[in-house]
Protein backbone atom coordinates (compact mmCIF):
# COMPACT_ATOMS: atom_id res chain seq x y z
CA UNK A 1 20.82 7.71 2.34
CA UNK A 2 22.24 4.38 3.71
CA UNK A 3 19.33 1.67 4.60
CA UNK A 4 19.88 2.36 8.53
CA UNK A 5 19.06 5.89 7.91
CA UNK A 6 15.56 5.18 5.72
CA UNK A 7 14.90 2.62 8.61
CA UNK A 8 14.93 5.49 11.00
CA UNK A 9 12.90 7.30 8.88
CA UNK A 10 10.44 5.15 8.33
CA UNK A 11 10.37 4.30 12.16
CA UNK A 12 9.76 8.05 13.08
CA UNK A 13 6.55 8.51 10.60
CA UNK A 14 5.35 5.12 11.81
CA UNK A 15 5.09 6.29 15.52
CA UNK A 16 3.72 9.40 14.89
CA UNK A 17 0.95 7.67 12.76
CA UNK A 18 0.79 4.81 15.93
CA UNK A 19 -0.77 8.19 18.60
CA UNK A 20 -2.84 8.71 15.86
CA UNK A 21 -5.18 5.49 16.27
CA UNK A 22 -7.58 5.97 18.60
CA UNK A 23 -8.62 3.51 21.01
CA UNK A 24 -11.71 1.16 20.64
CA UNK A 25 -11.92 1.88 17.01
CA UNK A 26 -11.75 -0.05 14.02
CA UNK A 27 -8.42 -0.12 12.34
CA UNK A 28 -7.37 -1.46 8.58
CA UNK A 29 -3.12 -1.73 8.80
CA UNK A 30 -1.69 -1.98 5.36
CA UNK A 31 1.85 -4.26 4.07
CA UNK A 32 5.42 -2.97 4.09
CA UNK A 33 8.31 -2.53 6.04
CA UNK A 34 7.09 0.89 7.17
CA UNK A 35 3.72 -0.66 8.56
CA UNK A 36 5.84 -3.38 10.15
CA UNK A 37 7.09 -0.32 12.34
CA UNK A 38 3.73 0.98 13.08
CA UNK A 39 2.44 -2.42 13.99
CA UNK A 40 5.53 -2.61 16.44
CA UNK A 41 4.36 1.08 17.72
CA UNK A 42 0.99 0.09 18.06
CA UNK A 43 2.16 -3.27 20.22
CA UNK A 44 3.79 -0.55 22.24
CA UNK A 45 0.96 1.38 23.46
CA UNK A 46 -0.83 -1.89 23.82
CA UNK A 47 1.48 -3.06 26.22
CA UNK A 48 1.86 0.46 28.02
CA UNK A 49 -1.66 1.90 27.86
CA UNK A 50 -3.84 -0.83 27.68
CA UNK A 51 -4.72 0.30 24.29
CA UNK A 52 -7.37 -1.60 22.57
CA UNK A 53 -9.09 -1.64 19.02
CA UNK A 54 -12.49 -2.84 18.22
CA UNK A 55 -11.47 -4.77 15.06
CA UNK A 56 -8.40 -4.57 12.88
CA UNK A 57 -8.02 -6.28 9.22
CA UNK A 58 -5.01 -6.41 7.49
CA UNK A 59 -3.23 -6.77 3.91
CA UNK A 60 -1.24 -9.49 4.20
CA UNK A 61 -0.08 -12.23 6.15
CA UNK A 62 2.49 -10.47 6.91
CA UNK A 63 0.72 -7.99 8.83
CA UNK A 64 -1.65 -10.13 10.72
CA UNK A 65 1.11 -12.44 11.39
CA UNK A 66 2.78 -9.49 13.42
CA UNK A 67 -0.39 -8.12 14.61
CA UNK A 68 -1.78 -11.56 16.32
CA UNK A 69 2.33 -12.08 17.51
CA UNK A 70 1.55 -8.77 19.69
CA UNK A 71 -2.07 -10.23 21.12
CA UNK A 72 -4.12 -8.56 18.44
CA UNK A 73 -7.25 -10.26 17.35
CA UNK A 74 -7.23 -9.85 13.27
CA UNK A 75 -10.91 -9.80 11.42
CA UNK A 76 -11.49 -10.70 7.75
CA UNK A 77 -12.65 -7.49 5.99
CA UNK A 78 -15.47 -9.31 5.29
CA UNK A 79 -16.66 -9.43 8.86
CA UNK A 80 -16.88 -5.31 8.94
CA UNK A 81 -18.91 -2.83 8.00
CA UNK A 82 -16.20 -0.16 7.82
CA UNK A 83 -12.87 0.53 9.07
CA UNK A 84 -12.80 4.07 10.73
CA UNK A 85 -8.78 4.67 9.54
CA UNK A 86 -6.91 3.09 7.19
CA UNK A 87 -2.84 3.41 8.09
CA UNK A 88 -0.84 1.65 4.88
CA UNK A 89 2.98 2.54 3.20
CA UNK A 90 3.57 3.73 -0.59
CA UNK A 91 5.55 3.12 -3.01
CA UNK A 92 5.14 6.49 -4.38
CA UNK A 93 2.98 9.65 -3.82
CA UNK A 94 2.76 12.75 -5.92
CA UNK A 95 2.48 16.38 -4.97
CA UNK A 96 -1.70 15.76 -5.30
CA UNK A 97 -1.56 12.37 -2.71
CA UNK A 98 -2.24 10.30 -5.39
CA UNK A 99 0.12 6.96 -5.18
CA UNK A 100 1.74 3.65 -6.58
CA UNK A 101 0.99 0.53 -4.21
CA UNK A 102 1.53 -3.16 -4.64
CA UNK A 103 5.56 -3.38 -5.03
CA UNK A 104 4.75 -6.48 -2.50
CA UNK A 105 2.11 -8.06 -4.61
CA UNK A 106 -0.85 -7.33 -1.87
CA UNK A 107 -2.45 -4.37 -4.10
CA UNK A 108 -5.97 -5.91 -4.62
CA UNK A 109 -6.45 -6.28 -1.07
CA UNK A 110 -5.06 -3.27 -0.18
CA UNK A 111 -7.24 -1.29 -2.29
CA UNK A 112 -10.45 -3.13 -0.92
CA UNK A 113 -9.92 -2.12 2.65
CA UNK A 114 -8.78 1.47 1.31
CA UNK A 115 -12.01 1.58 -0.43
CA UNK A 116 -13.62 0.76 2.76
CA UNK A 117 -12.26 3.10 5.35
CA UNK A 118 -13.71 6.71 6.49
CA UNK A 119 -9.94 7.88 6.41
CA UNK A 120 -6.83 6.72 4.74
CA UNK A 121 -3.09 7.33 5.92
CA UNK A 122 -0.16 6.88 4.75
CA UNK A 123 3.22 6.89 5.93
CA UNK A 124 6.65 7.29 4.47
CA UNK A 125 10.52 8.49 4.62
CA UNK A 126 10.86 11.52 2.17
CA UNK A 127 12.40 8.54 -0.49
CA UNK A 128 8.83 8.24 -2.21
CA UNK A 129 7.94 11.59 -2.77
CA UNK A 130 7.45 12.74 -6.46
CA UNK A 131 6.25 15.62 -8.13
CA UNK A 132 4.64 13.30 -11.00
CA UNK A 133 4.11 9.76 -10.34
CA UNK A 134 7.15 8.17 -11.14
CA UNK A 135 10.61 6.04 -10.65
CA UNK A 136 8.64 3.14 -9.58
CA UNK A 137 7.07 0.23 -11.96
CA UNK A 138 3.48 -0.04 -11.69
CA UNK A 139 1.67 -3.35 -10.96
CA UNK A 140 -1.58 -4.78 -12.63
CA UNK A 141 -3.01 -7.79 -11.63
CA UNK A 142 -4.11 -9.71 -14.25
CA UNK A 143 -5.90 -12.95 -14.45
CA UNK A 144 -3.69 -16.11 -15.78
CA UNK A 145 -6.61 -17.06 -17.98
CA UNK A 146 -5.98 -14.06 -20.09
CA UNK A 147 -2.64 -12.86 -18.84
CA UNK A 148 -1.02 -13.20 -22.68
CA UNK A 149 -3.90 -11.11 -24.04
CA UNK A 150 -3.26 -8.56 -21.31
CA UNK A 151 0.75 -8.21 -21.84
CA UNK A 152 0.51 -7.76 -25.48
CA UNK A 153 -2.61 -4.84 -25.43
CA UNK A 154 0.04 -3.69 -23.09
CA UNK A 155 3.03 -3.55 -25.10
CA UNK A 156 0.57 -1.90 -27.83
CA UNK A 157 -0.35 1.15 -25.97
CA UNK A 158 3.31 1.46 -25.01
CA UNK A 159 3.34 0.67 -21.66
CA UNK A 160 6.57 -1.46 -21.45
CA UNK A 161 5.05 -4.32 -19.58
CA UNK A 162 7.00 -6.70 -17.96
CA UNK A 163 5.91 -10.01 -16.08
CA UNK A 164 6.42 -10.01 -12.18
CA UNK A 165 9.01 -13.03 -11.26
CA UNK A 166 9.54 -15.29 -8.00
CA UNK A 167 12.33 -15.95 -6.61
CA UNK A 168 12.69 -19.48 -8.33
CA UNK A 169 11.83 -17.47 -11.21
CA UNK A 170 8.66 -18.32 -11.94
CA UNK A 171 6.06 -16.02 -12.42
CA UNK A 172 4.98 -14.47 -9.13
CA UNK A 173 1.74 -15.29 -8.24
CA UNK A 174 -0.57 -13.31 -5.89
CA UNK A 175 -2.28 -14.12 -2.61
CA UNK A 176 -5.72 -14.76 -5.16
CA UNK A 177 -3.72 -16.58 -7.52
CA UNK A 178 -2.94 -14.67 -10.12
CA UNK A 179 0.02 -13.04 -12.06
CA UNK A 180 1.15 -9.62 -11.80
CA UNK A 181 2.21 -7.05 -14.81
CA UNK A 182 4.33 -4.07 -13.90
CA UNK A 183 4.30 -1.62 -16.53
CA UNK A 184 7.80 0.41 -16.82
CA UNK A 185 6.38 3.29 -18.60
CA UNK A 186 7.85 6.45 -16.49
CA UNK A 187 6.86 8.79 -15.73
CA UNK A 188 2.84 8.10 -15.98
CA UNK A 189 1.60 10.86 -18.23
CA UNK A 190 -2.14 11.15 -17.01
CA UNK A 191 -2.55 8.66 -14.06
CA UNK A 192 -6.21 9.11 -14.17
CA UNK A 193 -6.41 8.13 -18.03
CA UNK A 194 -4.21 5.24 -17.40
CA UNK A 195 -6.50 3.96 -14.27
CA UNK A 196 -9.73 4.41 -16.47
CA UNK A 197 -8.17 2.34 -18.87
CA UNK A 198 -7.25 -0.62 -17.10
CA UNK A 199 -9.95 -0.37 -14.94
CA UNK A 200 -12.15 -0.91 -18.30
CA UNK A 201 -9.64 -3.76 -19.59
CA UNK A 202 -11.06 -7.10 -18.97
CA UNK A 203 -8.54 -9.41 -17.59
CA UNK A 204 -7.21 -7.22 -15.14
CA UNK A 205 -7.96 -7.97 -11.78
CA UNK A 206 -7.05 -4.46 -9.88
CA UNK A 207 -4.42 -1.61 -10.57
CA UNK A 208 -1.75 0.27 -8.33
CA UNK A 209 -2.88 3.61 -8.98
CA UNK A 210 -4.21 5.01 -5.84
CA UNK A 211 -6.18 7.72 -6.96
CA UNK A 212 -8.34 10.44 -4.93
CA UNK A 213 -8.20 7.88 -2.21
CA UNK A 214 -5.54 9.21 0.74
CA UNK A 215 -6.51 12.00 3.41
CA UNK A 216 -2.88 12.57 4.95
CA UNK A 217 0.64 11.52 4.25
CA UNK A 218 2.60 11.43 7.11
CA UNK A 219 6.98 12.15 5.78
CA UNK A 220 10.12 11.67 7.65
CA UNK A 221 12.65 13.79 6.53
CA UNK A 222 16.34 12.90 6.22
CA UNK A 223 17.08 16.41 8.35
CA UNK A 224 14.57 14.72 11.21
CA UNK A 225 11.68 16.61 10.87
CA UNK A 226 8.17 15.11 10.23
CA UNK A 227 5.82 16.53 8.10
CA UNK A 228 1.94 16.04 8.11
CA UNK A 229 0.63 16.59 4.07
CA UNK A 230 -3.24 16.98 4.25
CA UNK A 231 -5.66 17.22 1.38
């Protein structure tokens, strides 16, 4: 599948997850170049239905960049009590809806307004679907303080960790200013196990497990069909 083709895709799940929003409520919009298309879908019924949202927070700057460029007013997640959906992208998802997020760097924030929304979707081209979470590195933000300490436990329980790089190649640092870890070790054995473990490793910041957290997937499919996976 040639990029024009996964842009397609991606464009096609996007809108269908754009009708889904409903008017006046409050809406958290994820990172990604499949978001990108729903915010573009969502500038689209703004323009042609008057379509409005109550408040909307965002992932990145990315996002609220595009989102204010279309005449949407973006909120701090700290200035809501809950957002009512959740639309983000994945980097993977397994046959359960569990997922790997944060291949842009955003994954601490994007797991605080996941944790904070009555429903979560997500939508992707058929390229990220897995049986077992796998095929993509896994990121672990770690604090710089202890980042050493962190890469070598790492290395010990032989997860393959490798240090997230810039493009000047220095070592990428996050929106919160810290590094990022991706651990190479594929496929994840027992996601959960790994996810109670760095969740209990101090140092580490937040994880790109996504687990027991999504409601619906919303796939494109390379023969043009669209399929809705619900829990």
């Amino acid at each position: 599948m040639d990029k024009k083709q996964q842009d397609q895709l991606k464009k096609e799940a996007a809108t269908k997850a754009a009708m889904m929003v409903e008017s006046g409520s409050v809406l958290g919009v994820g990172t990604g170049s499949t978001v990108a298309f729903f915010i573009d879908a969502l500038g689209k019924r703004k323009d042609e239905e008057g379509f409005r949202l109550k408040h909307i927070v965002t992932t990145s700057n990315r996002s609220k960049k595009q989102l204010e460029g279309l005449g949407f007013k973006v909120d701090e997640l700290a200035n809501i009590d809950q957002a009512d959906l959740t639309v983000d992208g994945a980097d993977r998802v397994d046959d359960n809806l569990d997922g790997i997020k944060g291949g842009g760097g955003a994954l601490t924030l994007e797991k605080n307004v996941a944790i904070n929304s009555k429903k979560i979707i997500w939508i992707v081209d058929e390229s990220k679907l897995v049986q077992q979470l796998s095929g993509f590195p896994l990121p672990v933000e770690v604090l710089p303080i202890s980042c050493e300490q962190n890469f070598k436990k790492f290395a010990s329980q032989g997860l393959k960790p490798k240090f997230r790089l810039a493009e000047d190649g220095k070592r990428y640092v996050t929106h919160y200013g810290n590094y990022i870890i991706d651990l190479y070790a594929d496929p994840i054995p027992v996601p959960a196990g790994l996810a109670d473990y760095l969740d209990h490793t101090v140092g580490v910041v937040e994880h790109g497990l996504f687990l027991n957290m999504c409601d619906e997937v919303i796939i494109a499919h390379s023969d043009g069909t669209i399929e809705d996976k619900r829990k």
